[in-house]
PDB file of N, CA and C in Angstrom:
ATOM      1  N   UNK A   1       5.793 257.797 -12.441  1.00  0.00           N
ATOM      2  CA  UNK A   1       6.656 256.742 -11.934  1.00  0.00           C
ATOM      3  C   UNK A   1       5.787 255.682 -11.281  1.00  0.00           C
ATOM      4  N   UNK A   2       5.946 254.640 -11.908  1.00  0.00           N
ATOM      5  CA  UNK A   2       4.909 253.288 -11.265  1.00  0.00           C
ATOM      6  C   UNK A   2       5.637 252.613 -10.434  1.00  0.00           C
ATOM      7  N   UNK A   3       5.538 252.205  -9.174  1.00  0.00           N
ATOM      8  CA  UNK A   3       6.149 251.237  -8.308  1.00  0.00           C
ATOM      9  C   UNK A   3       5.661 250.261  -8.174  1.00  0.00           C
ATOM     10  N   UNK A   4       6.425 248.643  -8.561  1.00  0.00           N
ATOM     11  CA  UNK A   4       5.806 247.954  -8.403  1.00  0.00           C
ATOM     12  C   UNK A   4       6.236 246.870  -6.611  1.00  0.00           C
ATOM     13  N   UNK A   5       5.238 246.425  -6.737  1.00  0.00           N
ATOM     14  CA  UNK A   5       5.084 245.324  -5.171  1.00  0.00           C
ATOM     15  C   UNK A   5       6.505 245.082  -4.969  1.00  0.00           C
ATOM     16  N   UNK A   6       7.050 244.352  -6.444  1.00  0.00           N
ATOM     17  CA  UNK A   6       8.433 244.024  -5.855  1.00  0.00           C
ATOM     18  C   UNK A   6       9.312 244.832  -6.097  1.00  0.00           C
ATOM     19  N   UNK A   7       9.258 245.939  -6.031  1.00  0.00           N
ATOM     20  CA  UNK A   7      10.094 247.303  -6.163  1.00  0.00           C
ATOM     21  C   UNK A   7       9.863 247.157  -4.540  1.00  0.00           C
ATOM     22  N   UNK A   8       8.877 247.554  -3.899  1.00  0.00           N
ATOM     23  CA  UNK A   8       8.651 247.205  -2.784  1.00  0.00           C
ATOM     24  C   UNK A   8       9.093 246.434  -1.934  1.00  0.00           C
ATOM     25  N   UNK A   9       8.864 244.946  -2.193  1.00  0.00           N
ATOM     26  CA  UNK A   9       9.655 244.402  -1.416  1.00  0.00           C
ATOM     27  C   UNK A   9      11.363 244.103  -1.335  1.00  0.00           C
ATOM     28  N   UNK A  10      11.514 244.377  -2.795  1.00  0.00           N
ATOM     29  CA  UNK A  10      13.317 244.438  -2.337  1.00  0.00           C
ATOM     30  C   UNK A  10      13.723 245.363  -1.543  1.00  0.00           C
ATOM     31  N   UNK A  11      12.983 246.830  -1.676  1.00  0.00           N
ATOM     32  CA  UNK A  11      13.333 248.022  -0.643  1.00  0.00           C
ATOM     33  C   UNK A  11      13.390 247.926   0.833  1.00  0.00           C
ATOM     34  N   UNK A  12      12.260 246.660   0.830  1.00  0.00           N
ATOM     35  CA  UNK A  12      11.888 246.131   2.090  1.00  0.00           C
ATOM     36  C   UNK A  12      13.605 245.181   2.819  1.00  0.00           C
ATOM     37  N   UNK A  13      13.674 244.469   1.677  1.00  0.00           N
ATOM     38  CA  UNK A  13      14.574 243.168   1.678  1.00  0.00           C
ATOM     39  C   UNK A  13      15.971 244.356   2.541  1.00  0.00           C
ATOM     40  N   UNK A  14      16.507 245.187   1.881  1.00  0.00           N
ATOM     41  CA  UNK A  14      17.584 245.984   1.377  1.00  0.00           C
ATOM     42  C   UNK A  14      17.629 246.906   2.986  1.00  0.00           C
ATOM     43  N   UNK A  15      16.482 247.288   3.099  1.00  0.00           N
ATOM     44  CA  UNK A  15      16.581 247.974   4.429  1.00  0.00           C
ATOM     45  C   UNK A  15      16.429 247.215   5.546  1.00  0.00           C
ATOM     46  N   UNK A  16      16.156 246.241   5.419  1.00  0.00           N
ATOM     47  CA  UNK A  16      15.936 245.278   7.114  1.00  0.00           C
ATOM     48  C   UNK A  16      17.704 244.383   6.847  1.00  0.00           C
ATOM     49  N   UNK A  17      18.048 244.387   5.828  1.00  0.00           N
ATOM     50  CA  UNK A  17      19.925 244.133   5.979  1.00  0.00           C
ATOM     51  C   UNK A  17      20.581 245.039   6.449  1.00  0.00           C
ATOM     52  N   UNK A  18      19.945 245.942   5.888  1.00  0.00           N
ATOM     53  CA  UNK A  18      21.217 247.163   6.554  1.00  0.00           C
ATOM     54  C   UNK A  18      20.435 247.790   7.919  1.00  0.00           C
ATOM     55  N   UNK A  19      19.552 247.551   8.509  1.00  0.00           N
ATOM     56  CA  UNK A  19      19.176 247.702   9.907  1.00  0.00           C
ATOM     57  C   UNK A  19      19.697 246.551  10.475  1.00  0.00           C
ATOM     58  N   UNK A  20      19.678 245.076  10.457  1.00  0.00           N
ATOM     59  CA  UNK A  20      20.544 243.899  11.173  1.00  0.00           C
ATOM     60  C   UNK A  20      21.844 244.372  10.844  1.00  0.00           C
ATOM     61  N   UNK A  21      22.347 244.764  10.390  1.00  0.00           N
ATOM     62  CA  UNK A  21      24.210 245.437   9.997  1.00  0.00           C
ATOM     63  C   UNK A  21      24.442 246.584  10.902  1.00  0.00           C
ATOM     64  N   UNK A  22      23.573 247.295  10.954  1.00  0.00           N
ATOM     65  CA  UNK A  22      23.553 248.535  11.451  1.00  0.00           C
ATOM     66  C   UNK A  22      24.095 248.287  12.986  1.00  0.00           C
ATOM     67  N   UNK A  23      22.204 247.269  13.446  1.00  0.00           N
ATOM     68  CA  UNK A  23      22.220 247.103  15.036  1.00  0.00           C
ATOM     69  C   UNK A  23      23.720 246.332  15.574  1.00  0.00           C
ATOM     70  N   UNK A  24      24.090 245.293  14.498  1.00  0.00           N
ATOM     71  CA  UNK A  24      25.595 244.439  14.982  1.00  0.00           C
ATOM     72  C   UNK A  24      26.374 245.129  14.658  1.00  0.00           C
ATOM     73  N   UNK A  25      27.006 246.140  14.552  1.00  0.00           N
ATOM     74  CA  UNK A  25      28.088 247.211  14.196  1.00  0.00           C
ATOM     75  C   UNK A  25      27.811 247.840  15.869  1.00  0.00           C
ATOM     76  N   UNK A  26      26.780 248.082  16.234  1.00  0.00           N
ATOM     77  CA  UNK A  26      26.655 248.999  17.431  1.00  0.00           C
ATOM     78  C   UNK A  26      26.908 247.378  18.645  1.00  0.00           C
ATOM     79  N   UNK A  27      26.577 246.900  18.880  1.00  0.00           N
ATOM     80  CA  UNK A  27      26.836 245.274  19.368  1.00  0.00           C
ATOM     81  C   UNK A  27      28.323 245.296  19.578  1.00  0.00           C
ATOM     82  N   UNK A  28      28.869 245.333  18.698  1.00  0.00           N
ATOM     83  CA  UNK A  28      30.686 245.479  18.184  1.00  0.00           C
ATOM     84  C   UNK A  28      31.013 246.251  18.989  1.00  0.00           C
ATOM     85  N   UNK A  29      30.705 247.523  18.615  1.00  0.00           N
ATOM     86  CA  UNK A  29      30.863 248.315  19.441  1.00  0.00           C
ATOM     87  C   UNK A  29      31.083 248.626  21.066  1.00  0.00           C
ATOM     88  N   UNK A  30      30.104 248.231  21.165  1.00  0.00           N
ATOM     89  CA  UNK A  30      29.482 247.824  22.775  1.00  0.00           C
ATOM     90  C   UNK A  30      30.818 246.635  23.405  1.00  0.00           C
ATOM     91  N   UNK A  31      30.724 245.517  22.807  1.00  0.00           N
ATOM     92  CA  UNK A  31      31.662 245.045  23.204  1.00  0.00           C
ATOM     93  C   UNK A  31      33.376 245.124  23.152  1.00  0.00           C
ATOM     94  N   UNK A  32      33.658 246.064  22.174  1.00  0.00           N
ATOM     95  CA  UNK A  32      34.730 246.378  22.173  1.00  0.00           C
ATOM     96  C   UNK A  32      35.319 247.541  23.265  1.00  0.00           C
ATOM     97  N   UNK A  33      33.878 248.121  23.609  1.00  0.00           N
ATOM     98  CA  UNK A  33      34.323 249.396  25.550  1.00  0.00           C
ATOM     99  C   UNK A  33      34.552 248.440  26.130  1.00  0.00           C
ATOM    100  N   UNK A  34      33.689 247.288  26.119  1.00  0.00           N
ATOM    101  CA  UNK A  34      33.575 246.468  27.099  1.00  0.00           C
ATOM    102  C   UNK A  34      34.841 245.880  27.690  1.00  0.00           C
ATOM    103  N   UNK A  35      35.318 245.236  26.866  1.00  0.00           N
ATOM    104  CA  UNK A  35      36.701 244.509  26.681  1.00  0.00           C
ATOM    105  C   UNK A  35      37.519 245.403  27.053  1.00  0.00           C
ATOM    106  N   UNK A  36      37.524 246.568  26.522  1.00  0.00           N
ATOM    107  CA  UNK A  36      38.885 247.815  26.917  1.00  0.00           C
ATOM    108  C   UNK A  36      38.969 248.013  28.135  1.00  0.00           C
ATOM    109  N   UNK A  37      37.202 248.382  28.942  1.00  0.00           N
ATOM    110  CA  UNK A  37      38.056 248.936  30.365  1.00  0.00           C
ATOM    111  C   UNK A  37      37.544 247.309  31.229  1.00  0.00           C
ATOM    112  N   UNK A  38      37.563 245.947  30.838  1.00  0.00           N
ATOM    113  CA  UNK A  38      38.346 245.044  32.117  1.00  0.00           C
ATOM    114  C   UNK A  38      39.383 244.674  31.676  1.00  0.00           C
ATOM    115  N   UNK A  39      40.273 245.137  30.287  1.00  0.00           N
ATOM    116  CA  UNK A  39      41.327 244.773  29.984  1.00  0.00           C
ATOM    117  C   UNK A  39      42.116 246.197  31.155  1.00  0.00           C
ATOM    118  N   UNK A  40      42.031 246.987  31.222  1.00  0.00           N
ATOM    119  CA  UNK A  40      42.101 248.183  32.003  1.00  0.00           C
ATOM    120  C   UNK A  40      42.230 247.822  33.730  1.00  0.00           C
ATOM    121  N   UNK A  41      40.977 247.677  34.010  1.00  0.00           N
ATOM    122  CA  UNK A  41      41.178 247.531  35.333  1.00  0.00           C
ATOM    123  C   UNK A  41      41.535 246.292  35.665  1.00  0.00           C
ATOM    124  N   UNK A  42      42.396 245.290  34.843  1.00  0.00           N
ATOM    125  CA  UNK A  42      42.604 244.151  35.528  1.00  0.00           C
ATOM    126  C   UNK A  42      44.496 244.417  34.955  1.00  0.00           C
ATOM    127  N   UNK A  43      44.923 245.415  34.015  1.00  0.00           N
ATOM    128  CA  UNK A  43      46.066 245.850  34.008  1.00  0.00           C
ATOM    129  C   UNK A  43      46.770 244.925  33.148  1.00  0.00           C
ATOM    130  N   UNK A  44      45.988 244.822  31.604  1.00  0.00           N
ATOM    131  CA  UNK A  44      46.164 243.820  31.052  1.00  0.00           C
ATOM    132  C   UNK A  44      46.312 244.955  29.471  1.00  0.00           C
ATOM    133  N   UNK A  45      46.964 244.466  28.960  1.00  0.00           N
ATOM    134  CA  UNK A  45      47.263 244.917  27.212  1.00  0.00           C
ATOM    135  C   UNK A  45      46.156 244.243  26.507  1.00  0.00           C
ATOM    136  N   UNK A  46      45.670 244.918  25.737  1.00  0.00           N
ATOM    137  CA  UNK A  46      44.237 244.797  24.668  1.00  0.00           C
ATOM    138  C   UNK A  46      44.892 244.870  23.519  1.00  0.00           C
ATOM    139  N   UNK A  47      45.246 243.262  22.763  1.00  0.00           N
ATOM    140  CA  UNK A  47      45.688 243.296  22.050  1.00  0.00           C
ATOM    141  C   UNK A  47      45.175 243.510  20.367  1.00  0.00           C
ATOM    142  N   UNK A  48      45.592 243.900  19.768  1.00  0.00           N
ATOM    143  CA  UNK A  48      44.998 244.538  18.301  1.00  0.00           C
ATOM    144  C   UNK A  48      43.674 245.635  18.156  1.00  0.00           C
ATOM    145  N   UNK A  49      43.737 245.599  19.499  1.00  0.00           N
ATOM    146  CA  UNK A  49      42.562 246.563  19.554  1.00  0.00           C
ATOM    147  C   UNK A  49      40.887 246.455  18.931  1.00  0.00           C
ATOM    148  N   UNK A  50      41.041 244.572  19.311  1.00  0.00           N
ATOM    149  CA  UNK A  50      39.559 244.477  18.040  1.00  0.00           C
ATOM    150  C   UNK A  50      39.200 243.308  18.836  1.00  0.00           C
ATOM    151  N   UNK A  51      38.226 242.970  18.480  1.00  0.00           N
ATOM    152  CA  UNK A  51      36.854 241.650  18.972  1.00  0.00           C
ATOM    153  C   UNK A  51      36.965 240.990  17.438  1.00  0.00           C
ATOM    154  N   UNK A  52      36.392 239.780  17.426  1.00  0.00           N
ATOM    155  CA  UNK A  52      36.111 238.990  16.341  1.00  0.00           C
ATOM    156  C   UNK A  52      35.338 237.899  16.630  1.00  0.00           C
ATOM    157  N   UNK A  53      33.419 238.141  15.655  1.00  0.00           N
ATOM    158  CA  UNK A  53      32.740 237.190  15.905  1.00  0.00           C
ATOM    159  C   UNK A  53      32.883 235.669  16.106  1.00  0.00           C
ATOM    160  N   UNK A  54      32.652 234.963  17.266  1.00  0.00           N
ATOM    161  CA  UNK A  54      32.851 233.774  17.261  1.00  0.00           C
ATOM    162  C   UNK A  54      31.485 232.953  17.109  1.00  0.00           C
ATOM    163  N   UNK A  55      30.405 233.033  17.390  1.00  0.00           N
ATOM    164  CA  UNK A  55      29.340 232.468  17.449  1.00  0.00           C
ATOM    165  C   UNK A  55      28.136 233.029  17.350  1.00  0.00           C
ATOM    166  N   UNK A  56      27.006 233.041  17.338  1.00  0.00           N
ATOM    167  CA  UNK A  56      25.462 233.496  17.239  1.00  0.00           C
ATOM    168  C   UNK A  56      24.805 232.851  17.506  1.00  0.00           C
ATOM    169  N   UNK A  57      23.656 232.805  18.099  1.00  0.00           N
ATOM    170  CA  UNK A  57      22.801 232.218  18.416  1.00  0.00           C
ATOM    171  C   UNK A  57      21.601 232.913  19.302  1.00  0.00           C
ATOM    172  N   UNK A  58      20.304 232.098  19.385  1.00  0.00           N
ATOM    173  CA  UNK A  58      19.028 232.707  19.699  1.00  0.00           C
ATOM    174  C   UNK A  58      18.987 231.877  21.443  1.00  0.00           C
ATOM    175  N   UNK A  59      19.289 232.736  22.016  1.00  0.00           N
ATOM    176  CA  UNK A  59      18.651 233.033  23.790  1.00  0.00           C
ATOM    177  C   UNK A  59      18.188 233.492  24.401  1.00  0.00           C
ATOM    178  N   UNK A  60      17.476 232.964  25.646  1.00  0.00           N
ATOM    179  CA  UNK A  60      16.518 233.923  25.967  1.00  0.00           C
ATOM    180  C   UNK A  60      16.838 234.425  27.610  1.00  0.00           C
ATOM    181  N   UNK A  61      15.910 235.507  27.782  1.00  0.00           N
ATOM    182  CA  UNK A  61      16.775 236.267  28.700  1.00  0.00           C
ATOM    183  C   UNK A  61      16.173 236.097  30.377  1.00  0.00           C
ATOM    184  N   UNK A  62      16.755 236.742  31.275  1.00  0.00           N
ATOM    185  CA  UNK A  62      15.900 236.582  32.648  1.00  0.00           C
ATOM    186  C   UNK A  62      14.912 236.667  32.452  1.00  0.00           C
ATOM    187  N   UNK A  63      13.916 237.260  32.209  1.00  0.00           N
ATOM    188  CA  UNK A  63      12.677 237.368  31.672  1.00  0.00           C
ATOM    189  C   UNK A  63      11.942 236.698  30.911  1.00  0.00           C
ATOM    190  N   UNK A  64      12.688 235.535  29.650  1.00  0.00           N
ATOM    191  CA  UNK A  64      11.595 234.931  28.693  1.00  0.00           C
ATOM    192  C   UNK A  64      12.001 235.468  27.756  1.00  0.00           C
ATOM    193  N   UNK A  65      12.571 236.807  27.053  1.00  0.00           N
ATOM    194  CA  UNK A  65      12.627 237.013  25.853  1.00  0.00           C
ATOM    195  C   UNK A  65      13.377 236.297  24.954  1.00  0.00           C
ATOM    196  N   UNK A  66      13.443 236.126  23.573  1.00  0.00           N
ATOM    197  CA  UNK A  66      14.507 235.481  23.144  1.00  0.00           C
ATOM    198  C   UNK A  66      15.279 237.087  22.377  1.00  0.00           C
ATOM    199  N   UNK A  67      16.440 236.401  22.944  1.00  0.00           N
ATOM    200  CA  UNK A  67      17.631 237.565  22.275  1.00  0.00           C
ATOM    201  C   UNK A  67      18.437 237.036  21.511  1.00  0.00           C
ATOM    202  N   UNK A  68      18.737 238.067  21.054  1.00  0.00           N
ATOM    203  CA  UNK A  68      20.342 237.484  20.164  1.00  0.00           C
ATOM    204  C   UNK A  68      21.753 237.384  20.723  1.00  0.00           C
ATOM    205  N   UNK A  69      22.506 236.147  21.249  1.00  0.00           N
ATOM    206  CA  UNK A  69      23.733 235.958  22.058  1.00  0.00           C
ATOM    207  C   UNK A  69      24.647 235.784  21.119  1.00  0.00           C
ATOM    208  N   UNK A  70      25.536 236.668  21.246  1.00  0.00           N
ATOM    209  CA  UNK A  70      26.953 237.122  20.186  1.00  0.00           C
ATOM    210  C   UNK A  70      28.144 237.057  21.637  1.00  0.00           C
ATOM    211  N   UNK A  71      28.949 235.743  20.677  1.00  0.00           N
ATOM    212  CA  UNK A  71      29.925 235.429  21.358  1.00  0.00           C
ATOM    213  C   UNK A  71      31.931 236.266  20.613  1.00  0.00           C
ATOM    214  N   UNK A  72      31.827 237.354  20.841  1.00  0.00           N
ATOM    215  CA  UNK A  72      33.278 237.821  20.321  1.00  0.00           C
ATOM    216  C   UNK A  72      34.420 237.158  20.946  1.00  0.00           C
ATOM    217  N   UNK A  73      35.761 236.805  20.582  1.00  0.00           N
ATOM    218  CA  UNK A  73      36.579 236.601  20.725  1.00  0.00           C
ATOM    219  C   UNK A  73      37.434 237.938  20.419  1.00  0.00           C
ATOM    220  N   UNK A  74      38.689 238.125  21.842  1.00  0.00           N
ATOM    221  CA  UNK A  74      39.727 238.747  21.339  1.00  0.00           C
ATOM    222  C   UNK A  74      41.207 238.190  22.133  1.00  0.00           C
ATOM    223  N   UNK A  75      42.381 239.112  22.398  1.00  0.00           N
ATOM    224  CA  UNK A  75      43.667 238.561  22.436  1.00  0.00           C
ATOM    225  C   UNK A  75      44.270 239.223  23.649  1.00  0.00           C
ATOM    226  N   UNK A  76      44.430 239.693  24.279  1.00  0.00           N
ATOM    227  CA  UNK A  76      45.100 240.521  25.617  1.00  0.00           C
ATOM    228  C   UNK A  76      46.468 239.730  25.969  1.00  0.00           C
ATOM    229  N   UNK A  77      47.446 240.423  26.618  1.00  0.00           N
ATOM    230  CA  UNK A  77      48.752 239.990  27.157  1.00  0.00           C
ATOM    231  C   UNK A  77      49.055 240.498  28.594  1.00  0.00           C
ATOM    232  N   UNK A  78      49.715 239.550  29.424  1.00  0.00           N
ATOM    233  CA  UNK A  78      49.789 240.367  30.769  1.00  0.00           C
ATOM    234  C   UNK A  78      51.112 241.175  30.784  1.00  0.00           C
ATOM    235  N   UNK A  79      52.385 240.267  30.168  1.00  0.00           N
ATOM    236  CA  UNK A  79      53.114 241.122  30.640  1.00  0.00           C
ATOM    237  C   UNK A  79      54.059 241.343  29.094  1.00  0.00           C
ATOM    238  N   UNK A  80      53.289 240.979  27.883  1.00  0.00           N
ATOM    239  CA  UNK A  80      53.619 241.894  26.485  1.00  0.00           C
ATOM    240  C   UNK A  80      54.473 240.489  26.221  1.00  0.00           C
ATOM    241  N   UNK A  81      54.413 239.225  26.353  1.00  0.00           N
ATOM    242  CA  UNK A  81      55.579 238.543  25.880  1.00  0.00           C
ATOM    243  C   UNK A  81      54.817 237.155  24.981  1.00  0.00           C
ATOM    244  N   UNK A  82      53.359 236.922  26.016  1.00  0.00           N
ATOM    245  CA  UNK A  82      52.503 235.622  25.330  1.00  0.00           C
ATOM    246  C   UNK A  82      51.433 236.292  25.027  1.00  0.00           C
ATOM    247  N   UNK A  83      50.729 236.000  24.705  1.00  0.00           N
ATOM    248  CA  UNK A  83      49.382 235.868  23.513  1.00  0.00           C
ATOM    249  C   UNK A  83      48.284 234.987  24.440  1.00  0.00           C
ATOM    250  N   UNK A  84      47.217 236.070  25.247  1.00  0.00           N
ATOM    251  CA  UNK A  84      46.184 234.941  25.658  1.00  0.00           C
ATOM    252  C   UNK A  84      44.936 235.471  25.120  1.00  0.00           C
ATOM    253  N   UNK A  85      43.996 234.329  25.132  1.00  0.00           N
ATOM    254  CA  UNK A  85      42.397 234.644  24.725  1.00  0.00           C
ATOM    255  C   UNK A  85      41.292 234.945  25.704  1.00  0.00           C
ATOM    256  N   UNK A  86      40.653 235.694  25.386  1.00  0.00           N
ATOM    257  CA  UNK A  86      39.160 236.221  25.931  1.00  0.00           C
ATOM    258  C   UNK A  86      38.254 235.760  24.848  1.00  0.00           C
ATOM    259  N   UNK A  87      37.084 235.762  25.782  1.00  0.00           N
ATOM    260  CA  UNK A  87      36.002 235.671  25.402  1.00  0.00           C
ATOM    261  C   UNK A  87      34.453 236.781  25.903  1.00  0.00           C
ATOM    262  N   UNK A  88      34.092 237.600  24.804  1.00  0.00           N
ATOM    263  CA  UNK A  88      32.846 238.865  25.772  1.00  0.00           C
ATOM    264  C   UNK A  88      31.660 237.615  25.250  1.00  0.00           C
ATOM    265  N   UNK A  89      30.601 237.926  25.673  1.00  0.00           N
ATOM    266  CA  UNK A  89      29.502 236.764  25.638  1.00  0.00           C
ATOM    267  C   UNK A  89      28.222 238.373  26.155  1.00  0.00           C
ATOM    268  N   UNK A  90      27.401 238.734  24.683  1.00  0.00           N
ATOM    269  CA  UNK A  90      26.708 239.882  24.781  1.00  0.00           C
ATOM    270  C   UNK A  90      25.112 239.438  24.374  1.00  0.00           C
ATOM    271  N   UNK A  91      24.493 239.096  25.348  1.00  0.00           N
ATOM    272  CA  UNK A  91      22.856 238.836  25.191  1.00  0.00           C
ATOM    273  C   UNK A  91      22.028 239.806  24.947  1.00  0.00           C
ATOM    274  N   UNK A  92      21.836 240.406  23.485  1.00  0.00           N
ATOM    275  CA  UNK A  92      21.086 241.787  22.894  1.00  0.00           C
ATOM    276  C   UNK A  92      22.384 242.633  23.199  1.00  0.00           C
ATOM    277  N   UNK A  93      22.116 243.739  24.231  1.00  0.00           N
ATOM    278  CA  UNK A  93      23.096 245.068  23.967  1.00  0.00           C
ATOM    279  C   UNK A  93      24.061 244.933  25.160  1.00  0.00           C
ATOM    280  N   UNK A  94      23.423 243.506  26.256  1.00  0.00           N
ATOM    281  CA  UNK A  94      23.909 243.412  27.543  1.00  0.00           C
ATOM    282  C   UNK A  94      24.990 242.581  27.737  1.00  0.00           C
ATOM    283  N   UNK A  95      25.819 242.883  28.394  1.00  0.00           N
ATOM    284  CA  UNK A  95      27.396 242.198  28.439  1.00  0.00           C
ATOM    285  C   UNK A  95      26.638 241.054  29.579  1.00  0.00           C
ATOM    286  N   UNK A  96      27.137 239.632  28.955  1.00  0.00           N
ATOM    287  CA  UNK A  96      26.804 238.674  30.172  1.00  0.00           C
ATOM    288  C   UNK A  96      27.853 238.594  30.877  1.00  0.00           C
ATOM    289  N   UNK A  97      28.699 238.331  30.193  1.00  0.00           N
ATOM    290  CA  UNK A  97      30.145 237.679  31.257  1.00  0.00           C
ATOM    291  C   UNK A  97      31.358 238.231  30.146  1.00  0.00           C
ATOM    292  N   UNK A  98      32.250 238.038  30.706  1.00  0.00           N
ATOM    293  CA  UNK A  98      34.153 238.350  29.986  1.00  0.00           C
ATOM    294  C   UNK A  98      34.908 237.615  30.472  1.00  0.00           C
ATOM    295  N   UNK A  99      35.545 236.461  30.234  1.00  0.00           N
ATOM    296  CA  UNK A  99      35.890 235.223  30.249  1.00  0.00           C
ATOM    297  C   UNK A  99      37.370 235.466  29.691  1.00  0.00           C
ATOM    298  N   UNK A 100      38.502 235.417  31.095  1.00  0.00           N
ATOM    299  CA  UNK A 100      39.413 235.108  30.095  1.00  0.00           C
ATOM    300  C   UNK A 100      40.588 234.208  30.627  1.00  0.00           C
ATOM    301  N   UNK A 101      41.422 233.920  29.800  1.00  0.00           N
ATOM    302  CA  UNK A 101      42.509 232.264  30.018  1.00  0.00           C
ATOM    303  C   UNK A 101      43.321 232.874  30.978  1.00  0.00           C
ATOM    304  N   UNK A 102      43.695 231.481  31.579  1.00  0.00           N
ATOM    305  CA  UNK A 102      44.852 232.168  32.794  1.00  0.00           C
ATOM    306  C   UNK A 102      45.997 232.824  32.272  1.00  0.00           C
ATOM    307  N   UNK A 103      46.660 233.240  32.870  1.00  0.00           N
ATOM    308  CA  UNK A 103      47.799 234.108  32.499  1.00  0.00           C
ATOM    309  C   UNK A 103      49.089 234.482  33.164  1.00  0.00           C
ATOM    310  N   UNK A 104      49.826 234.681  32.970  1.00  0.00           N
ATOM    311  CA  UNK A 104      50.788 235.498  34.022  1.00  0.00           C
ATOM    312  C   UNK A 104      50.519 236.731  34.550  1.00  0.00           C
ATOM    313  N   UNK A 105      50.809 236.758  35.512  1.00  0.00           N
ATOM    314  CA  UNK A 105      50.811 237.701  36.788  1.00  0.00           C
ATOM    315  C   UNK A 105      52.227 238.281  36.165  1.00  0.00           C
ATOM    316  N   UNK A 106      51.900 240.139  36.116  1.00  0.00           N
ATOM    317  CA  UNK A 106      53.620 241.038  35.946  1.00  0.00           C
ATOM    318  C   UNK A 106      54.639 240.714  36.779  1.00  0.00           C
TER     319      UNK A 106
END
């Protein structure tokens, strides 16, 4: 069996996609606990039960590093009747902030 270079490098190509897929699936993840328990302790309905990418971009961190800042959007309700928006804002694996629209009070 002869392997050639570019046998090689597509293997290359093929596995560094599905490692960037991999690491943003766990990202997702991360922000979707996230969202659940201040939707939780602020006594708020987590609506559809999901995040949805809003933005990407390259930032850098207290330190100087540059990271990857993934902005999710999701939907929460206070008292089950309107429809409001959040925003999680996750620099690498770290939750920066959770941002969300005013609302009604129960």
């Amino acid at each position: 069996m002869n392997i050639d270079l570019m046998d090689v490098v597509w293997l290359t190509v093929v596995a560094t996609i599905g490692a960037i897929w991999w690491h943003g699936f766990k990202v997702r993840e991360r922000a979707l606990s996230a969202v659940r328990k201040r939707c939780q302790e602020l006594d708020l309905q987590f609506l559809d039960q999901n995040v949805a990418l809003r933005s990407i971009k390259i930032k850098r961190n207290d330190t100087g590093q540059a990271r990857i800042c993934r902005v999710y959007g999701f939907e929460f309700s206070s008292t089950g009747d309107e429809r409001y928006r959040g925003y999680i804002t996750l620099l690498g694996m770290q939750v920066e902030e959770i941002m969300i629209e005013p609302h009604r009070l129960h």
